[in-house]
N, C-alpha and C. Protein backbone atom coordinates (compact mmCIF):
# COMPACT_ATOMS: atom_id res chain seq x y z
N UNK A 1 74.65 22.70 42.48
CA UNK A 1 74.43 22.00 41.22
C UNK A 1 73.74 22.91 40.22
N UNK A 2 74.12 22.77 38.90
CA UNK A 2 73.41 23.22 37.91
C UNK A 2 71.63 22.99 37.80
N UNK A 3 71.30 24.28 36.99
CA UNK A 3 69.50 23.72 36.83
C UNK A 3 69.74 22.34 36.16
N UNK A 4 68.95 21.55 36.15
CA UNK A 4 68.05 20.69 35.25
C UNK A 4 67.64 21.40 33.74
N UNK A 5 68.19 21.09 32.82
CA UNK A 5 67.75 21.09 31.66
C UNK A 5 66.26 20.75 31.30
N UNK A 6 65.13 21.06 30.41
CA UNK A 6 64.11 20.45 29.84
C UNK A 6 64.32 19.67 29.06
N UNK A 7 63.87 18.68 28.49
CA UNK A 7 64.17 18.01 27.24
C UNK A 7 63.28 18.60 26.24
N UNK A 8 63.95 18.99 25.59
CA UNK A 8 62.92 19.37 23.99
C UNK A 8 62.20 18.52 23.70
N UNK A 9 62.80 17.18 22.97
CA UNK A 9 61.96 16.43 22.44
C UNK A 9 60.45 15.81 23.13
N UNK A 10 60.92 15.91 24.41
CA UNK A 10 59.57 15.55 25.32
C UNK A 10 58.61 16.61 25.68
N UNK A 11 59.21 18.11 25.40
CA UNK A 11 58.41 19.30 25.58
C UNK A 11 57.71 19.62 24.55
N UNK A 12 57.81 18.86 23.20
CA UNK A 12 57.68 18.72 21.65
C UNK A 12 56.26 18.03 21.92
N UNK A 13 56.08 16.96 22.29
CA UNK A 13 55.42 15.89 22.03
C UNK A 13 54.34 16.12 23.40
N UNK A 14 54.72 16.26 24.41
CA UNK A 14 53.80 15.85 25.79
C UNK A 14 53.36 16.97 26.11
N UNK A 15 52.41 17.12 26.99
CA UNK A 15 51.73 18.52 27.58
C UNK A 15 51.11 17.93 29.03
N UNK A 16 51.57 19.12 29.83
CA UNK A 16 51.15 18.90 31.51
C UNK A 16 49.79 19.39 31.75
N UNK A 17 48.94 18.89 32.46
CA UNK A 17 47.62 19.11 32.49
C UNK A 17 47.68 20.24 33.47
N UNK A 18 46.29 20.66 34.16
CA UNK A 18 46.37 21.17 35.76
C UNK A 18 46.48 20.55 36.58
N UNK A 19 45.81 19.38 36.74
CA UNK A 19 46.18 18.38 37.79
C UNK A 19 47.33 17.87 37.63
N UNK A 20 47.99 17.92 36.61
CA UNK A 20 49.83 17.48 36.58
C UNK A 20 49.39 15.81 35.87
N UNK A 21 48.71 15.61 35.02
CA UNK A 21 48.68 14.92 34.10
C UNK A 21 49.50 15.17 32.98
N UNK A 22 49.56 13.66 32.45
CA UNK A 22 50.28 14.06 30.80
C UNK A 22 49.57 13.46 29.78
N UNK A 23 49.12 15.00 28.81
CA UNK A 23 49.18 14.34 27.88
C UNK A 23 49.73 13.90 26.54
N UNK A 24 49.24 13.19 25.72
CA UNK A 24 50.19 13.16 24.93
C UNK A 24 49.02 12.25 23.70
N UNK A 25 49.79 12.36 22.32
CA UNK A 25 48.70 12.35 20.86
C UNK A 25 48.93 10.41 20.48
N UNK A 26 48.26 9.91 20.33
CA UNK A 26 48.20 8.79 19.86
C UNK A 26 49.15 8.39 18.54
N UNK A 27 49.92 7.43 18.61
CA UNK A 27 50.34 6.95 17.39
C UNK A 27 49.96 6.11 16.76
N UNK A 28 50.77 6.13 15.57
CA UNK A 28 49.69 5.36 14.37
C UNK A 28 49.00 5.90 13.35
N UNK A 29 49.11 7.15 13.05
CA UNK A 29 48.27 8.28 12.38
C UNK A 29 48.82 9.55 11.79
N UNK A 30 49.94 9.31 11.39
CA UNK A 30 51.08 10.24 10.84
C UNK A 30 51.30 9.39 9.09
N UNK A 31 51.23 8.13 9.18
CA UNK A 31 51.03 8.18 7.53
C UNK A 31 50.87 6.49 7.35
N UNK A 32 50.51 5.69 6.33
CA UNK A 32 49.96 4.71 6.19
C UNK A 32 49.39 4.05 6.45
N UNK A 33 47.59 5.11 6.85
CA UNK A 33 46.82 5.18 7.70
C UNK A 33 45.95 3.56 6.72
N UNK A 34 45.98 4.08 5.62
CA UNK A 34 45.11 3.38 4.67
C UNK A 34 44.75 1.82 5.21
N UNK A 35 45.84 1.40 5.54
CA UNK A 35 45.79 -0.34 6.10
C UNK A 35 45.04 -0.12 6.86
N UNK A 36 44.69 0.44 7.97
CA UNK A 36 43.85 0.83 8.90
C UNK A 36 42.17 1.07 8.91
N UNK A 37 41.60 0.31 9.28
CA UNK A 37 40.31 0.28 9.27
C UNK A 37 40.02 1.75 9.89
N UNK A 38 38.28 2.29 9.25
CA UNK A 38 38.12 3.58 9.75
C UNK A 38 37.74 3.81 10.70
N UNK A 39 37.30 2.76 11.71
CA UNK A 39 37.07 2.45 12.82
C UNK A 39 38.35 2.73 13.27
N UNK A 40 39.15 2.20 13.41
CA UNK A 40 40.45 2.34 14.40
C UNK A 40 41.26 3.60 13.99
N UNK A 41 41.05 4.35 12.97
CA UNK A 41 41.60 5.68 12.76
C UNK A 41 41.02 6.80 13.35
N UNK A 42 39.77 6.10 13.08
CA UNK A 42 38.98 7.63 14.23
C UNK A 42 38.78 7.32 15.88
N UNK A 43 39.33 6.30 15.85
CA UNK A 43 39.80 6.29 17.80
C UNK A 43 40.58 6.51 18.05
N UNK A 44 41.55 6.79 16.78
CA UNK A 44 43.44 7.46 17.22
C UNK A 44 43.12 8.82 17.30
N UNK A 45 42.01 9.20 16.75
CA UNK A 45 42.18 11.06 16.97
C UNK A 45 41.87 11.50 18.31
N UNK A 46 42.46 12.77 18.37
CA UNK A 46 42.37 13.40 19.61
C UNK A 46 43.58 12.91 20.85
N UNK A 47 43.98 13.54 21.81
CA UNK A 47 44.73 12.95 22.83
C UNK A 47 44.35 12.59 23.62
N UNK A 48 45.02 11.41 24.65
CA UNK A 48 45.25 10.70 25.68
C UNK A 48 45.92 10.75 26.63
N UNK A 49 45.44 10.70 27.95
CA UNK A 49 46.30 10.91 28.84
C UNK A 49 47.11 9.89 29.73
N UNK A 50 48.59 9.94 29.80
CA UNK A 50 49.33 9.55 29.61
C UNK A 50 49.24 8.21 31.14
N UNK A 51 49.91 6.94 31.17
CA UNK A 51 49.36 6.05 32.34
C UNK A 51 49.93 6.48 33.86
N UNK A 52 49.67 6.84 34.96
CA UNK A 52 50.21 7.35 35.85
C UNK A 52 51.66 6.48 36.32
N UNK A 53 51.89 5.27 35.82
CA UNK A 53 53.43 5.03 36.25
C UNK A 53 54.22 5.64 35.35
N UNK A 54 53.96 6.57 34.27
CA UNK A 54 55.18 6.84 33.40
C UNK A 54 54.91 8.62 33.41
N UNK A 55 54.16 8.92 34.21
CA UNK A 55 54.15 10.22 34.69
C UNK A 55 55.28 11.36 35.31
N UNK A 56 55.66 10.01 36.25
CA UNK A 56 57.02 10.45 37.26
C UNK A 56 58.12 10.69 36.68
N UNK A 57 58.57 9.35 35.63
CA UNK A 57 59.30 10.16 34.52
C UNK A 57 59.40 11.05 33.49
N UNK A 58 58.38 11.16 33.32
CA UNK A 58 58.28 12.74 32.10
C UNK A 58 57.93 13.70 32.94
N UNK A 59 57.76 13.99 33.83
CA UNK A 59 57.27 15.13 34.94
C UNK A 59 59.23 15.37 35.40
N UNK A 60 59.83 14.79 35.28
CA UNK A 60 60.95 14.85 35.84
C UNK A 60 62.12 15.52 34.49
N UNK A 61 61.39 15.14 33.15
CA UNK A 61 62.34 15.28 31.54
C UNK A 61 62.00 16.64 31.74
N UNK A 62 60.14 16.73 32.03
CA UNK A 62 59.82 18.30 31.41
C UNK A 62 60.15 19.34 32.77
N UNK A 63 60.96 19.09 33.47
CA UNK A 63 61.31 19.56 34.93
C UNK A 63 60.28 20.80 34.98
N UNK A 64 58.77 19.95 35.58
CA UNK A 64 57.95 20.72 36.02
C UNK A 64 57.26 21.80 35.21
N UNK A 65 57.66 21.22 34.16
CA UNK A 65 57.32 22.69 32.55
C UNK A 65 55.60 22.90 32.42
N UNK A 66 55.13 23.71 33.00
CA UNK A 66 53.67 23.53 32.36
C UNK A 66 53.63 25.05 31.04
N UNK A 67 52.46 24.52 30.01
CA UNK A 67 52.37 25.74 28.92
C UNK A 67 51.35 26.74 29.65
């Protein structure tokens, strides 16, 4: 069988930890932040790591890709 492809778009967006976590940037904060209380804008900053049931599938898109 052929390799496994990476998916771009998920190699774009997500990042593999050392322990083989994912993370990945909060949405909600790319533009029409204003409605948004400043309270809840400054808890969107920074990243999050991603819930361990949806691990298995992006560990499988980014076939094992760490940066």
């Amino acid at each position: 069988m052929p390799k496994m492809k990476t998916h771009k778009g998920t190699k774009k967006r997500f990042r593999l930890t050392a322990n083989g976590h994912v993370k990945h940037r909060q949405c909600g904060t790319s533009h029409l932040a204003t409605r948004l209380s400043t309270k809840r804008v400054r808890n969107l900053r920074g990243t999050r790591v991603l819930a361990e049931v949806d691990e298995v599938m992006l560990t499988k898109a980014l076939c094992g890709y760490s940066y």
